[in-house]
Protein backbone atom coordinates (compact mmCIF):
# COMPACT_ATOMS: atom_id res chain seq x y z
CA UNK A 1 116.03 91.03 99.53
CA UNK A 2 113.45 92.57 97.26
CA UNK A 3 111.15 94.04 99.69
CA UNK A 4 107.76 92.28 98.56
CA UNK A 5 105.54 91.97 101.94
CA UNK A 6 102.60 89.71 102.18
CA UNK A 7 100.34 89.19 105.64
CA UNK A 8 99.03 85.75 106.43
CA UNK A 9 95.83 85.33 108.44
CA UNK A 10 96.01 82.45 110.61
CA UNK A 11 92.67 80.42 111.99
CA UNK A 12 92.70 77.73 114.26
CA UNK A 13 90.71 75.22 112.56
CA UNK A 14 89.38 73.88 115.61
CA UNK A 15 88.41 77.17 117.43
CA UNK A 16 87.69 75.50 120.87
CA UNK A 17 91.42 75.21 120.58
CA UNK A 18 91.80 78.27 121.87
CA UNK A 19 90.85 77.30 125.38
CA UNK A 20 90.81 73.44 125.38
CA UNK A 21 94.42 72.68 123.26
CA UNK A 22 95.45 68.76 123.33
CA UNK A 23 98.94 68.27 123.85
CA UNK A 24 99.88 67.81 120.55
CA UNK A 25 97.91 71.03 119.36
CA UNK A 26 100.57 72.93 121.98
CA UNK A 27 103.73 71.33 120.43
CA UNK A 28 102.51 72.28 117.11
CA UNK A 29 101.66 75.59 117.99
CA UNK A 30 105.48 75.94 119.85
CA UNK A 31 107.02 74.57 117.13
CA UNK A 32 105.29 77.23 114.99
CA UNK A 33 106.39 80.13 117.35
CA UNK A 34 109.94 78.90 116.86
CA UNK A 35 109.31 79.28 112.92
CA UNK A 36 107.87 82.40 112.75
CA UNK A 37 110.77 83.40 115.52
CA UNK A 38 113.52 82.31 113.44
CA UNK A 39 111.96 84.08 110.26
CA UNK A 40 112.38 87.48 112.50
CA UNK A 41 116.14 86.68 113.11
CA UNK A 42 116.26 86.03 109.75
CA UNK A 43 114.79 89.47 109.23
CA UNK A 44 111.85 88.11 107.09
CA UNK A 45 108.87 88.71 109.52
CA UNK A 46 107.83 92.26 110.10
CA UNK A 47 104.79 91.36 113.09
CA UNK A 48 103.39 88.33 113.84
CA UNK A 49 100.02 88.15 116.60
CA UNK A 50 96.94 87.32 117.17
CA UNK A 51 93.54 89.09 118.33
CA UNK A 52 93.18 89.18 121.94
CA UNK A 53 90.00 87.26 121.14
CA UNK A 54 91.78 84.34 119.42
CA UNK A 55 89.37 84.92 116.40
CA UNK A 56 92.55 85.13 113.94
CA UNK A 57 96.44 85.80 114.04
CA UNK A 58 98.79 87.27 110.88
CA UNK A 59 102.26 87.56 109.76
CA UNK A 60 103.49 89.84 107.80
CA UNK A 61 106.14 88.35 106.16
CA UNK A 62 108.88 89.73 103.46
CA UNK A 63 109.26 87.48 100.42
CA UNK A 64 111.32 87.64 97.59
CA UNK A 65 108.03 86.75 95.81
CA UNK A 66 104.53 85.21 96.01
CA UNK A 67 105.88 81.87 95.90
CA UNK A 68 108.40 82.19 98.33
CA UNK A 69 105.87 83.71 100.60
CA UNK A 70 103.53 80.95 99.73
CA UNK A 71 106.06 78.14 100.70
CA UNK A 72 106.73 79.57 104.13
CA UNK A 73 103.05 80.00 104.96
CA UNK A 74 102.84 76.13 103.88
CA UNK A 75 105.48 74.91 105.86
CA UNK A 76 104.59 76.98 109.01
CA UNK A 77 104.26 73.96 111.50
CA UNK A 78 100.68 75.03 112.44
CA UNK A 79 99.45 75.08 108.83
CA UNK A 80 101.36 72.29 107.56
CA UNK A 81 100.29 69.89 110.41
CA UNK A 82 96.40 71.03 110.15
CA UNK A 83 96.27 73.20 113.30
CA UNK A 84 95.64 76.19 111.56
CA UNK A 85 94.33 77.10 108.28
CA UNK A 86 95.85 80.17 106.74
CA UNK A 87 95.29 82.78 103.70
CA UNK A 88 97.57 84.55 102.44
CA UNK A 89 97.41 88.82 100.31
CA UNK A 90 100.16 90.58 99.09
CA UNK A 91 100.30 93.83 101.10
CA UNK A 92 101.75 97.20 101.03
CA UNK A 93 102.76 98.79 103.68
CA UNK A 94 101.42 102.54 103.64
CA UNK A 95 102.57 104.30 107.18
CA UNK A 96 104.99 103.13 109.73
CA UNK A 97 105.39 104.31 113.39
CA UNK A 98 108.43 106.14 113.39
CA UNK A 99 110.23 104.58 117.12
C-alpha cells in the first residue's frame, strides 16, 4: 500500500451527545468503533481517539489516495448516519515514538 496518511477530525454534531446519547446515537457510535477497528486489522488506521473533553476525535488513516481516504471517512457509520461530522487533511507524519 502506498503509504499516503490522512487524519480525520471527528465532531459530534450534537455535542450534548457526549453526555446525554439516545440509543440509537450509541449503536451508531459502536458500529463506528467496529469500522475504525476493522480498518486497524486491516492495517489501515495508524490512531484513532478522542479528547478527553469530547470536543473532537481523529483517525489517522493510510490511503492509497485522497479518494480512497475520502470514501472511508464517508462511510464511517458515525459520519454517514449524521452522528458526526468529519474533515478530513492529508498529513505527514514527521517523528514517531520509537517502542
Amino acid at each position: 500500500m502506498n503509504d499516503c496518511n490522512f487524519i480525520y477530525v471527528l465532531r459530534l454534531i450534537r455535542p450534548e451527545a457526549l453526555h446525554d446519547m439516545t440509543a440509537e446515537e450509541e449503536a451508531i457510535v459502536d458500529e463506528h468503533f467496529e469500522y475504525l477497528k476493522h480498518a486497524l486489522a486491516e492495517d489501515r488506521l495508524g490512531l484513532a481517539g478522542r479528547c478527553l473533553d469530547g470536543e473532537f476525535g481523529i483517525v489517522l488513516l493510510r490511503a492509497e489516495s485522497e479518494d480512497d481516504a475520502r470514501r472511508f471517512m464517508e462511510n464511517d457509520p458515525a459520519v454517514k448516519k449524521g452522528v458526526m461530522k468529519a474533515e478530513m487533511y492529508p498529513f505527514r507524519v514527521a517523528l514517531v515514538e520509537k517502542k
